[in-house]
N, C-alpha and C. Protein backbone atom coordinates (compact mmCIF):
# COMPACT_ATOMS: atom_id res chain seq x y z
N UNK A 1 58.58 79.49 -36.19
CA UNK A 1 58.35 79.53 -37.61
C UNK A 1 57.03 80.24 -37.89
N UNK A 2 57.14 81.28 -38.38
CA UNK A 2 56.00 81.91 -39.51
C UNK A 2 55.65 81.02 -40.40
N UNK A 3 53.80 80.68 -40.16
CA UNK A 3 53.43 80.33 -41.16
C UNK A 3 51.87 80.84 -41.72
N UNK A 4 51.23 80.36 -42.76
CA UNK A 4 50.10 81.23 -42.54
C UNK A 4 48.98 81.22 -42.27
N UNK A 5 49.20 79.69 -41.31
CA UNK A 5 48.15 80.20 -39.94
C UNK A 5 48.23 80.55 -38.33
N UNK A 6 49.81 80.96 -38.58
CA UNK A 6 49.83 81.46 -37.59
C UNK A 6 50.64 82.95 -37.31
N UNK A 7 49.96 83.52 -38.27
CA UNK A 7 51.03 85.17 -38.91
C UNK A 7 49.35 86.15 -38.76
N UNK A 8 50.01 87.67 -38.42
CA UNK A 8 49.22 88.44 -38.68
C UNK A 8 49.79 89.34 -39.30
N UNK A 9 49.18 90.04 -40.27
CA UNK A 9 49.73 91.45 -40.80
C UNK A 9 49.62 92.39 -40.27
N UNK A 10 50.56 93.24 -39.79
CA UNK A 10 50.81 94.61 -39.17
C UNK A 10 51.20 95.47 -39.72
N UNK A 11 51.83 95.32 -40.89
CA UNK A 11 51.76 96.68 -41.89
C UNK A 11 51.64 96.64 -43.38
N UNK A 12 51.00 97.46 -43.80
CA UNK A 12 50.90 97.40 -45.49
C UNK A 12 50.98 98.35 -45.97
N UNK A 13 51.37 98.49 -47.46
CA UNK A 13 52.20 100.45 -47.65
C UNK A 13 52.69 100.31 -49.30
N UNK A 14 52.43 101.12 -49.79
CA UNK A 14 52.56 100.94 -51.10
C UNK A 14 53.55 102.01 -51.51
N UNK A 15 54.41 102.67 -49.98
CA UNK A 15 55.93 103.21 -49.72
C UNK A 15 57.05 102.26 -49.94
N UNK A 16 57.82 102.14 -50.66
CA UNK A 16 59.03 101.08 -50.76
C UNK A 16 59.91 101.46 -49.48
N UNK A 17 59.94 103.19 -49.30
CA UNK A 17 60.73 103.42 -48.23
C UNK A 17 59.96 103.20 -46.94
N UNK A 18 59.24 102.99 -46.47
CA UNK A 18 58.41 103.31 -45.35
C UNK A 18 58.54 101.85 -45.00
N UNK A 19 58.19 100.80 -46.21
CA UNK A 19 58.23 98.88 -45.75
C UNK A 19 59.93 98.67 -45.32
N UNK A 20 60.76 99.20 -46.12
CA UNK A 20 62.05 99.20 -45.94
C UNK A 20 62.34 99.68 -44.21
N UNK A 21 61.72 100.57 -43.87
CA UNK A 21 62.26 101.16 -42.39
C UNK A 21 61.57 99.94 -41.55
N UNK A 22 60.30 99.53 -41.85
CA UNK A 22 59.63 98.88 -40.55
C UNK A 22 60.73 97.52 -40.73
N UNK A 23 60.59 96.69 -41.92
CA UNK A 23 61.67 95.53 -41.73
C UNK A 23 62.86 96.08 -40.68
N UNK A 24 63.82 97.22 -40.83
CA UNK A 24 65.18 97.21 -40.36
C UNK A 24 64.56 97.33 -39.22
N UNK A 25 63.32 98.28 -38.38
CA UNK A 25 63.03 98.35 -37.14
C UNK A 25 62.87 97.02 -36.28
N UNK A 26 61.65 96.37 -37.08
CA UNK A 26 61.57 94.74 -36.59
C UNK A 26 62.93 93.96 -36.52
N UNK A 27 63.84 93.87 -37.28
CA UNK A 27 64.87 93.44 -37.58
C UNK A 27 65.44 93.83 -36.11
N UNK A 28 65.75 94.94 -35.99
CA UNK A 28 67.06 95.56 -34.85
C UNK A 28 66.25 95.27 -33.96
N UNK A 29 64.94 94.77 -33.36
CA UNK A 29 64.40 94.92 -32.11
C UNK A 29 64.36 93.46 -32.25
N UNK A 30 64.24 92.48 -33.01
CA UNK A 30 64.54 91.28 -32.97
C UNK A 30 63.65 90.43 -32.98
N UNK A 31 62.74 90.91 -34.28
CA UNK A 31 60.88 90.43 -34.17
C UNK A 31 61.37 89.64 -35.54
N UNK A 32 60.89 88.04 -35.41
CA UNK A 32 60.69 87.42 -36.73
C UNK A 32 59.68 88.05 -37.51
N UNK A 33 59.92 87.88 -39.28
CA UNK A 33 58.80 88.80 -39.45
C UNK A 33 58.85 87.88 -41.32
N UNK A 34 57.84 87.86 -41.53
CA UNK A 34 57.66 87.49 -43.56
C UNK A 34 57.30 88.60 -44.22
N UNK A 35 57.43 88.42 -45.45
CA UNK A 35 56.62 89.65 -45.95
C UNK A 35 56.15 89.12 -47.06
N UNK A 36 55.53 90.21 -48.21
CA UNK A 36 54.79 89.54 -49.36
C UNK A 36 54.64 91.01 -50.45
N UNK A 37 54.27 90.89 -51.15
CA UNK A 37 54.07 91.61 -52.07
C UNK A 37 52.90 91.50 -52.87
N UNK A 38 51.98 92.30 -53.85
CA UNK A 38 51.09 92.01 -54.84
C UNK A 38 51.28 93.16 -55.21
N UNK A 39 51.73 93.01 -56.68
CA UNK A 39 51.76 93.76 -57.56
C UNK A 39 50.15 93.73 -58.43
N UNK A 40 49.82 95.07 -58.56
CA UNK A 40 48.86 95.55 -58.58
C UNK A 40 48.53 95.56 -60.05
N UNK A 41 49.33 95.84 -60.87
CA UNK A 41 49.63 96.33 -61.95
C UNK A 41 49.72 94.88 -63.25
N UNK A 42 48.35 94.90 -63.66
CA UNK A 42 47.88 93.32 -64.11
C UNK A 42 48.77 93.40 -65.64
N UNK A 43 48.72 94.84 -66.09
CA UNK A 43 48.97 94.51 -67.68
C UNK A 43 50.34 95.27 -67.72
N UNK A 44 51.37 94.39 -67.59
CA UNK A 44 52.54 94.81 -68.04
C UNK A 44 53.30 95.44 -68.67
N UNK A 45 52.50 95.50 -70.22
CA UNK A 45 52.91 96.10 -71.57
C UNK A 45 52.02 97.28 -71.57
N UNK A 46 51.35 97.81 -70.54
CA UNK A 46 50.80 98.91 -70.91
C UNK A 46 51.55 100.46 -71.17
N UNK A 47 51.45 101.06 -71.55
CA UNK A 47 52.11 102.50 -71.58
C UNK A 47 51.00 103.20 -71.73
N UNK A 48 51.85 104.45 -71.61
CA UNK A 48 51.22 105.98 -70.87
C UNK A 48 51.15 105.95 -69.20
N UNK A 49 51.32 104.95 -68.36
CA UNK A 49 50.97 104.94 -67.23
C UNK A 49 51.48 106.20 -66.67
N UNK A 50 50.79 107.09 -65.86
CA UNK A 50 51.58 107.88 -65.07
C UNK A 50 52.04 107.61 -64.02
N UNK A 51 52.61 108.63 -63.57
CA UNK A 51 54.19 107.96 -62.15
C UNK A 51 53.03 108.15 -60.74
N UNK A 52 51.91 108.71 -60.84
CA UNK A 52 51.09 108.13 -59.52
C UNK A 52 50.60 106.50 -60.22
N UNK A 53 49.97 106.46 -61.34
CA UNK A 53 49.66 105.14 -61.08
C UNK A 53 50.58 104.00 -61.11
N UNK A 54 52.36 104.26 -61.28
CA UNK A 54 53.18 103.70 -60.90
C UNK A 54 53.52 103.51 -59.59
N UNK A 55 53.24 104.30 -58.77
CA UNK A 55 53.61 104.60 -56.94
C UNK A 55 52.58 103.23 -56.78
N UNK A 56 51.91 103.27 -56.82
CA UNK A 56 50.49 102.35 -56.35
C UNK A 56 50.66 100.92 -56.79
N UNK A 57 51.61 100.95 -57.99
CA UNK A 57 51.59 99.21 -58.41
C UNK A 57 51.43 98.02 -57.61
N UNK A 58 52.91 98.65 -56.65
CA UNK A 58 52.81 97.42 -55.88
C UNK A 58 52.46 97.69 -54.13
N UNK A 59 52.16 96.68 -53.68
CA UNK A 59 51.36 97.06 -52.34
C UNK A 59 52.69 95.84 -51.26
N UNK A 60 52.93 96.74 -50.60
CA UNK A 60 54.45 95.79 -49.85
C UNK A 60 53.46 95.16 -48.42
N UNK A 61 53.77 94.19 -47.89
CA UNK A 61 53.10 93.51 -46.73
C UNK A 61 53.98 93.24 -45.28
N UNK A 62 53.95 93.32 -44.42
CA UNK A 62 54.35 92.59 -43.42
C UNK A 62 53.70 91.69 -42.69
N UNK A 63 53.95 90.60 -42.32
CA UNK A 63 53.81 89.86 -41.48
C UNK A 63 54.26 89.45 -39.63
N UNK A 64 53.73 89.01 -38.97
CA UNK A 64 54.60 88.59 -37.87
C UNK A 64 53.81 87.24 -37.53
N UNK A 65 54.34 86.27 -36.14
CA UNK A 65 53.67 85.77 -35.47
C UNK A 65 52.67 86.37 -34.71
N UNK A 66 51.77 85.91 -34.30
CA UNK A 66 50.20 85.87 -33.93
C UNK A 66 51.16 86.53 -32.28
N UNK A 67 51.77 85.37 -31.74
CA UNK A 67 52.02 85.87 -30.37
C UNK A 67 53.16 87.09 -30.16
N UNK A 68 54.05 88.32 -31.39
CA UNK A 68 54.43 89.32 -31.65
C UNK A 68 54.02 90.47 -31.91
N UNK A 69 52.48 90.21 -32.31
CA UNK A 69 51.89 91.12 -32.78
C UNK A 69 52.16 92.41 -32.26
N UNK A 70 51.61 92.21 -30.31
CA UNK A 70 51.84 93.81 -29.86
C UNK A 70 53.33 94.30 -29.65
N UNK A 71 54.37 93.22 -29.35
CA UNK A 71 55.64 93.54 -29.25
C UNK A 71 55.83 94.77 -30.49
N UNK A 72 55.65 93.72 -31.68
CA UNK A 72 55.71 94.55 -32.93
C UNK A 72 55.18 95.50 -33.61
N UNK A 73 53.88 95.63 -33.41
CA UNK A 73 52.98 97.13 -33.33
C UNK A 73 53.42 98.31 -32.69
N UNK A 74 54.13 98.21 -31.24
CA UNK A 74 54.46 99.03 -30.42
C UNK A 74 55.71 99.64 -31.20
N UNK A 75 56.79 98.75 -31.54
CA UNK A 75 58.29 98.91 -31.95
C UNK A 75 58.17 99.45 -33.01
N UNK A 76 56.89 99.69 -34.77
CA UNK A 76 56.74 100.44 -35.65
C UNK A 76 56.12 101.37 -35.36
N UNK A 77 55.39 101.53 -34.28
CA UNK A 77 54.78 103.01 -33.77
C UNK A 77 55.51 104.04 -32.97
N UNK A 78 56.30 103.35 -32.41
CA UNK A 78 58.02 104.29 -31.48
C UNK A 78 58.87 104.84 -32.79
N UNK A 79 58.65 104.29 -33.86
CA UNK A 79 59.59 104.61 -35.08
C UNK A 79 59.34 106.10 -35.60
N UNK A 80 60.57 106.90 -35.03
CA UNK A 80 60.25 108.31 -35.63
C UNK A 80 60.27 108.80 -37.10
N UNK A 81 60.78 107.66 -37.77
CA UNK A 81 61.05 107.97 -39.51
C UNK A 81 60.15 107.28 -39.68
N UNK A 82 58.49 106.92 -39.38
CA UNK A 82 57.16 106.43 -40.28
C UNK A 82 56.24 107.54 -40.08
């Protein structure tokens, strides 16, 4: 069980596609993994925003266990689509 004192973060990316590949990678290699999100973007109702300061809103997270870490570092760094 992932919890959060015993998780490290190994990737963070404010790519929807890029968090999307490392999950399916971790996934198919068979690494438990959490994730998280923080949306960046405090005032909701704002307009005019432009589409870079839309890219940036939200910031995607991964997690693993403490004792996965290098399994799982290694298996998103072999990944030829990051």
């Amino acid at each position: 069980m992932i919890t959060i004192f015993n998780r490290k973060e190994i990737f963070t990316t404010f790519d929807l596609g890029a968090y999307q590949n490392v999950k399916q990678q971790l996934h198919q290699a068979g690494i438990r993994y959490r994730t998280g999100l923080i949306n960046l973007n405090r005032n909701h109702h704002r307009t005019g925003m432009t589409s870079l300061q839309m890219k940036y809103a939200v910031q995607y997270r991964i997690f693993v266990h403490k004792k996965d870490v290098d399994k799982a570092v290694h298996c998103i760094h072999t990944n030829p689509n990051l």
